[in-house]
Protein backbone atom coordinates (compact mmCIF):
# COMPACT_ATOMS: atom_id res chain seq x y z
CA UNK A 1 0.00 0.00 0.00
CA UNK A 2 3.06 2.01 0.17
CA UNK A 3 5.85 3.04 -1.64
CA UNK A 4 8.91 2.12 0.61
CA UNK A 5 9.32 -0.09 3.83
CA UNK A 6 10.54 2.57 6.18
CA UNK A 7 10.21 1.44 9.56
CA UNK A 8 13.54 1.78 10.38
CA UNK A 9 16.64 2.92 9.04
CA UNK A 10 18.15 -0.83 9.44
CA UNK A 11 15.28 -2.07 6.43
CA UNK A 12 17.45 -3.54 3.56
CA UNK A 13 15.99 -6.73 1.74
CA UNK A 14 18.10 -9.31 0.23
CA UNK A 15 18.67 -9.49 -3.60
CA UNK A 16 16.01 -12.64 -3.57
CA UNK A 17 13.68 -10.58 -1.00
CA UNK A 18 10.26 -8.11 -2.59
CA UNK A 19 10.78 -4.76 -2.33
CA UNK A 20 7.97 -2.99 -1.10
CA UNK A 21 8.27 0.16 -3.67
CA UNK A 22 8.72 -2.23 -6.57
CA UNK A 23 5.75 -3.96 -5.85
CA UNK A 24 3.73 -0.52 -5.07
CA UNK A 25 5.18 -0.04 -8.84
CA UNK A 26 3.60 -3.15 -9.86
CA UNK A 27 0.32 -1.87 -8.51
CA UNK A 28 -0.01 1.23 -10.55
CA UNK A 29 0.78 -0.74 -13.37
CA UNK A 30 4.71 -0.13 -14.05
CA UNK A 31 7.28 -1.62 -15.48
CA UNK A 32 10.38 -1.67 -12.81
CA UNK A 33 10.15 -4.17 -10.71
CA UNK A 34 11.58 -8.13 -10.36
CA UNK A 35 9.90 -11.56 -10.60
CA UNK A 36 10.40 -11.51 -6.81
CA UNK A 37 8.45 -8.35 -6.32
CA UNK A 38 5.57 -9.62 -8.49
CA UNK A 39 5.35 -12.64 -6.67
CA UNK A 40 5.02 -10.54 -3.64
CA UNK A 41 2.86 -8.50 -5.03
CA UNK A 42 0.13 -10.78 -6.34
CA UNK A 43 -0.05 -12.88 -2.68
CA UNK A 44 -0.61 -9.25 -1.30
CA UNK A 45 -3.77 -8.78 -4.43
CA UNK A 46 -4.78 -12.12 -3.75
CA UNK A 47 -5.48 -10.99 -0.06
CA UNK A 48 -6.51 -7.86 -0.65
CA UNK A 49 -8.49 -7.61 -4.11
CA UNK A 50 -8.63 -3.61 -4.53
CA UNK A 51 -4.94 -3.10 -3.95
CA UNK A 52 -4.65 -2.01 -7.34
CA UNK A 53 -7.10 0.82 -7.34
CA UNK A 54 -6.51 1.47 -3.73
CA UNK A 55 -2.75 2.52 -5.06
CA UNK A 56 -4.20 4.44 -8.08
CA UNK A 57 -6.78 6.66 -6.15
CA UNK A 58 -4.05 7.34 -3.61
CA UNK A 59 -1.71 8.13 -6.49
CA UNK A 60 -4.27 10.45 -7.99
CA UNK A 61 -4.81 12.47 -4.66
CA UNK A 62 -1.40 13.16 -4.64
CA UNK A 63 -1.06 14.57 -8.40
CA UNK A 64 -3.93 16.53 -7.27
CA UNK A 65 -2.63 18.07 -4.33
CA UNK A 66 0.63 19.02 -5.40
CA UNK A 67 -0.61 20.51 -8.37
CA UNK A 68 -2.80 22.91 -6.13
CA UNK A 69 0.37 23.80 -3.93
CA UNK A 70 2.61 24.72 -7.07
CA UNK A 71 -0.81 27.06 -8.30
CA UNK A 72 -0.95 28.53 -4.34
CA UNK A 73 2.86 29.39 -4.30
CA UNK A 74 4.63 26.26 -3.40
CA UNK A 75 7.49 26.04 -5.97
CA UNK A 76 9.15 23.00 -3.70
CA UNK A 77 8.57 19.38 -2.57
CA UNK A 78 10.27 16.88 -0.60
CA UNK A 79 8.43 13.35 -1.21
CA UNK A 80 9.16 10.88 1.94
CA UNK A 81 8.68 6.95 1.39
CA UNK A 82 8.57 7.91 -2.08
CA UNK A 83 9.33 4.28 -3.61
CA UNK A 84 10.74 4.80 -7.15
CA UNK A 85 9.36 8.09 -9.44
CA UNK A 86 7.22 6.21 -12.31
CA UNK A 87 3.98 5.96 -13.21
CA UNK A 88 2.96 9.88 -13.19
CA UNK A 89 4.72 10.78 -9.54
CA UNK A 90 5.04 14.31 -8.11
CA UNK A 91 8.08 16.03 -10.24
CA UNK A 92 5.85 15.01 -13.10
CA UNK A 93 2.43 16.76 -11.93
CA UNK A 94 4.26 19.67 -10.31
CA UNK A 95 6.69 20.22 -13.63
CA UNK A 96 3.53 20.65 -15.81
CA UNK A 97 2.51 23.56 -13.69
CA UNK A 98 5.84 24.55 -12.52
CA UNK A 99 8.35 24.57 -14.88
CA UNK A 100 11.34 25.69 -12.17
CA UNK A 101 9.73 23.86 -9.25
CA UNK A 102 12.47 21.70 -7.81
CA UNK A 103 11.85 18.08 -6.10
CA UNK A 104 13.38 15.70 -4.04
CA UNK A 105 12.52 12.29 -3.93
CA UNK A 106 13.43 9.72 0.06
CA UNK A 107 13.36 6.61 0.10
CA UNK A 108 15.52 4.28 2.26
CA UNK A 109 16.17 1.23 -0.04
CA UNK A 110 19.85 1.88 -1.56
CA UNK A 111 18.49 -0.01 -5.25
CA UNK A 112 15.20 1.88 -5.01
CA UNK A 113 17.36 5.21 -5.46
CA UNK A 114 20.02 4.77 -7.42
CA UNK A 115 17.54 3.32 -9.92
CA UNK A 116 15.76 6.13 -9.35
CA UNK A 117 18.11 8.77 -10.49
CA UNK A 118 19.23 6.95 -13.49
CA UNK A 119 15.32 7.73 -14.60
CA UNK A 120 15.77 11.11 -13.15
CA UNK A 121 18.78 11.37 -14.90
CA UNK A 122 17.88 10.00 -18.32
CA UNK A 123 14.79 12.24 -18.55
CA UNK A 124 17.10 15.31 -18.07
CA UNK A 125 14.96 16.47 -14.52
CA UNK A 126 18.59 16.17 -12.43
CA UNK A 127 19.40 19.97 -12.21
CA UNK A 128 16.21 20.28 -10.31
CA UNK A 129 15.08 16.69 -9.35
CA UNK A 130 16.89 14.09 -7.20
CA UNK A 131 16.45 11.17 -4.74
CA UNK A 132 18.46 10.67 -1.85
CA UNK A 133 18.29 7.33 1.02
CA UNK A 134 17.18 8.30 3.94
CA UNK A 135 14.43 7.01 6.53
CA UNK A 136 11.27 8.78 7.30
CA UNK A 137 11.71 8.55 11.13
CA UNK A 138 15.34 10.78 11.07
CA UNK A 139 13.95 14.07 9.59
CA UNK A 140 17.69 15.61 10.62
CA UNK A 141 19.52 13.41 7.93
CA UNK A 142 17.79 14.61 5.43
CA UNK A 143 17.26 18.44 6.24
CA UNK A 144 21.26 18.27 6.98
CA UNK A 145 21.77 16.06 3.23
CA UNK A 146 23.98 18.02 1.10
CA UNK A 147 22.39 16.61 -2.23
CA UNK A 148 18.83 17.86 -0.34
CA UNK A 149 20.84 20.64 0.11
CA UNK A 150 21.49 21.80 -3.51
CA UNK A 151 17.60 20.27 -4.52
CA UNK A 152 15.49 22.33 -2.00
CA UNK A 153 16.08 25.86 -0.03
CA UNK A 154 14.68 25.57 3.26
CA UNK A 155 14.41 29.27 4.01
CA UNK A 156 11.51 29.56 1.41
CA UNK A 157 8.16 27.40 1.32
CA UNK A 158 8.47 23.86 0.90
CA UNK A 159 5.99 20.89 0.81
CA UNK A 160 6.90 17.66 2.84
CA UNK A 161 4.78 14.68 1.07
CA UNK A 162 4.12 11.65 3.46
CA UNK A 163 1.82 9.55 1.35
CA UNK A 164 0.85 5.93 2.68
CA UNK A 165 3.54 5.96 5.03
CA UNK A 166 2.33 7.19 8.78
CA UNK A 167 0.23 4.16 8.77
CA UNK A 168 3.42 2.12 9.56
CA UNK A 169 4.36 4.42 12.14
CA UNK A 170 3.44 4.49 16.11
CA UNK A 171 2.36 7.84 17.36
CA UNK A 172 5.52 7.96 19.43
CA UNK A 173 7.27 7.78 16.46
CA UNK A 174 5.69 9.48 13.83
CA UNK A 175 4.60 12.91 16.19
CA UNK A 176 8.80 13.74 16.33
CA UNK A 177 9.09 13.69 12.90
CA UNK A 178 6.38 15.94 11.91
CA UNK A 179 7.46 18.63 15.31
CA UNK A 180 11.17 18.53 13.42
CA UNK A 181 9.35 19.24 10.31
CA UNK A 182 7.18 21.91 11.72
CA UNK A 183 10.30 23.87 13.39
CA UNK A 184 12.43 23.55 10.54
CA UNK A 185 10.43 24.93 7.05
CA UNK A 186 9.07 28.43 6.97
CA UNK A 187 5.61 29.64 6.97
CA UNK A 188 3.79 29.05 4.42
CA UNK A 189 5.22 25.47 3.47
CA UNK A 190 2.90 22.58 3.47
CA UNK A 191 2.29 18.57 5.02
CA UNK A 192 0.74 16.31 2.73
CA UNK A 193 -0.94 13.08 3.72
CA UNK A 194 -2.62 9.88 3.08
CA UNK A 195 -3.59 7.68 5.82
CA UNK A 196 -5.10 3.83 5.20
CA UNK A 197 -8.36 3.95 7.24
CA UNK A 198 -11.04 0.78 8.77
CA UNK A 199 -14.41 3.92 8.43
CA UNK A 200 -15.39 3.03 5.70
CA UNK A 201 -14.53 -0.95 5.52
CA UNK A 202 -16.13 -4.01 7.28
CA UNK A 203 -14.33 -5.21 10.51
CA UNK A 204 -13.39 -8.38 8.45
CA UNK A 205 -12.13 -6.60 5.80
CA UNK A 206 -9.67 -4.26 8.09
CA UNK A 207 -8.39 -7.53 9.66
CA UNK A 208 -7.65 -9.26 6.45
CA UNK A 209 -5.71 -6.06 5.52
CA UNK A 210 -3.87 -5.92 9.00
CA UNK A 211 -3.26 -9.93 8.19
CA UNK A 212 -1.58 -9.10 5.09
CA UNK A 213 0.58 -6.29 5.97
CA UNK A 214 1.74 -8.22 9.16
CA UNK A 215 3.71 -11.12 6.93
CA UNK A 216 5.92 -8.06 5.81
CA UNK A 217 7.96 -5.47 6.98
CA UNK A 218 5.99 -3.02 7.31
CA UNK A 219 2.63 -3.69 9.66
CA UNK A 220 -0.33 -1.28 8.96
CA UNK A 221 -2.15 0.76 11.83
CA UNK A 222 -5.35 1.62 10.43
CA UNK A 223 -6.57 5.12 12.08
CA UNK A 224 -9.58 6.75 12.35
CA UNK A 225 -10.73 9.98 11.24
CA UNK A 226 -10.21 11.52 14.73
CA UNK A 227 -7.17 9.74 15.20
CA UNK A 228 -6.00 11.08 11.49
CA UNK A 229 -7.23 14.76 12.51
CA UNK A 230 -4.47 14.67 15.01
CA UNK A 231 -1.60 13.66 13.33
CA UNK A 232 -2.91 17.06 11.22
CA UNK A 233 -2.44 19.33 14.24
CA UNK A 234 -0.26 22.48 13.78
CA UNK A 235 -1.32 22.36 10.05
CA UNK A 236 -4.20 24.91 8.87
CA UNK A 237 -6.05 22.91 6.61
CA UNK A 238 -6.59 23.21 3.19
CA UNK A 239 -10.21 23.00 1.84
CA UNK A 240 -12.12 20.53 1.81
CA UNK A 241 -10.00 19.37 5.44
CA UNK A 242 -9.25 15.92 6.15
CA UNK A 243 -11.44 14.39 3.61
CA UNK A 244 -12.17 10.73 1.25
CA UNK A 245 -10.22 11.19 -2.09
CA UNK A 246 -12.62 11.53 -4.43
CA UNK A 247 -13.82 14.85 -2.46
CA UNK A 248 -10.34 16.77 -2.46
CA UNK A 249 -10.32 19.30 -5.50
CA UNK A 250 -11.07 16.75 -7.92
CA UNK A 251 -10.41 19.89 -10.57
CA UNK A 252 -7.02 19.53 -10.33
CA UNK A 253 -7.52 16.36 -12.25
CA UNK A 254 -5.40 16.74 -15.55
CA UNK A 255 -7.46 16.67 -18.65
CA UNK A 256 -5.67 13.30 -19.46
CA UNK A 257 -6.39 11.63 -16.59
CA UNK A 258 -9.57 9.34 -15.79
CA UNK A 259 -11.20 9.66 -12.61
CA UNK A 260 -9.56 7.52 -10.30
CA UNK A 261 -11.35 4.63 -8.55
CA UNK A 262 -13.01 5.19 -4.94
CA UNK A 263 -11.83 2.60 -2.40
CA UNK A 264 -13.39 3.74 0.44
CA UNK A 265 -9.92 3.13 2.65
CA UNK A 266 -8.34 7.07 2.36
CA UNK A 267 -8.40 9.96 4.78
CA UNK A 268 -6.43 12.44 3.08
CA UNK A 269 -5.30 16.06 3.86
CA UNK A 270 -3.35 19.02 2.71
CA UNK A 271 -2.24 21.39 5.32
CA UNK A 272 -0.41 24.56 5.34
CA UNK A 273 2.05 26.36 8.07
CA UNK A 274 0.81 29.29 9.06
């Protein structure tokens, strides 16, 4: 459901092992990943039916929201638990509006991003787009990363993306990383979310999902809406609030793009530092 294991900065599979951003590649219907992660990937479908369009709608919300930033002055973004940049990510949605936007890509799997810079690198984005290893939960190594360094400027307004990826986090874990964030970029910069929720989904249907995810790396906490309005706290929030995908700006759609698919398992949220 996401696009990097990142529970700790120790995660490293084995040459033979999935890897959890491959496979989230698999599910929005790309072309880099291994047998191995396509194995992986169809036990976790075979489990969980909707995985596909669960990854595409969240996919979607995120074109759509940082399309809306980079209209509202955000000319910045710093995408955390990224997995690899295919399959319409951010630099491509924000580049379209923002020719001189600048983005950098995290992820903590060493393959994930060197892989991912050759594509940065052959589509000629590497002046202004990059992807550096680093884990979610220490916010310090990359704020302090000299590649980060020559990507983003921290001293103007900034967007820190953190799609599908607090749902593998405790609260005691996750709240440090979003204060360091929140004392670090300038007003005006913005938090961007996704959160995998049980509202919406049958008791049975939450545990199968919890089932799944607890065979890998990376064990899901589903949250509620109250629960997900806190880990939004400090953040003004962007109209329409914490919200189901399919209700965030759906405008920003781009005129290519289909409507995406409503799963019924997203709270997401844009918020801004005021």
């Amino acid at each position: 459901m996401a696009g990097q294991a990142q529970v700790n900065g120790s995660y490293q599979p084995t040459p033979n092992q999935p890897v959890v951003a491959r496979m989230y590649d698999w599910y929005l219907g790309g072309t880099h990943n291994s047998e191995a992660d396509r194995v992986a990937a169809v036990d976790v479908q075979n489990a969980l039916p909707d995985i596909k369009p669960i990854a595409i709608e969240n996919r979607s919300f995120l074109r759509r929201a940082v399309r809306w930033l980079a209209k509202n002055g955000v000319n910045q973004f710093v995408d955390i638990g990224s997995g690899l940049p295919t399959a319409m990510n951010t630099h491509e949605a924000v580049l379209k509006v923002k020719p001189n936007a600048r983005i950098l890509y995290v992820d903590i799997e060493e393959t994930v991003v060197r892989e991912g810079n050759e594509i940065i690198r052959k589509a000629g984005w590497h002046e202004q787009v990059s992807m550096i290893r680093a884990s979610a939960l220490e916010p310090e190594t990359i704020f302090n990363n000299p590649e980060a360094r020559r990507i983003i400027d921290f001293d103007q307004p900034v967007a820190i993306l953190l799609i599908a990826l607090i749902h593998f986090f405790e609260t005691a874990q996750y709240e440090p990383v979003l204060s360091f964030w929140q004392s670090k970029i300038v007003k005006g910069s913005a938090f961007v979310m996704t959160h995998c929720s049980g509202d919406f989904r049958t008791p049975e249907a939450v545990r199968a999902t919890i089932d799944v995810y607890a065979r890998t790396p990376t064990p899901i906490i589903f949250r509620s809406r109250e629960e997900c309005l806190k880990i939004m706290g400090g953040w003004e929030l962007v109209d329409p609030g914490l919200s189901q995908p399919e209700l965030w700006r759906m405008e920003e759609l781009d005129e290519r793009e289909e409507e995406p698919p409503i799963s019924n398992i997203w709270w997401v949220a844009v918020g801004r530092l005021v």
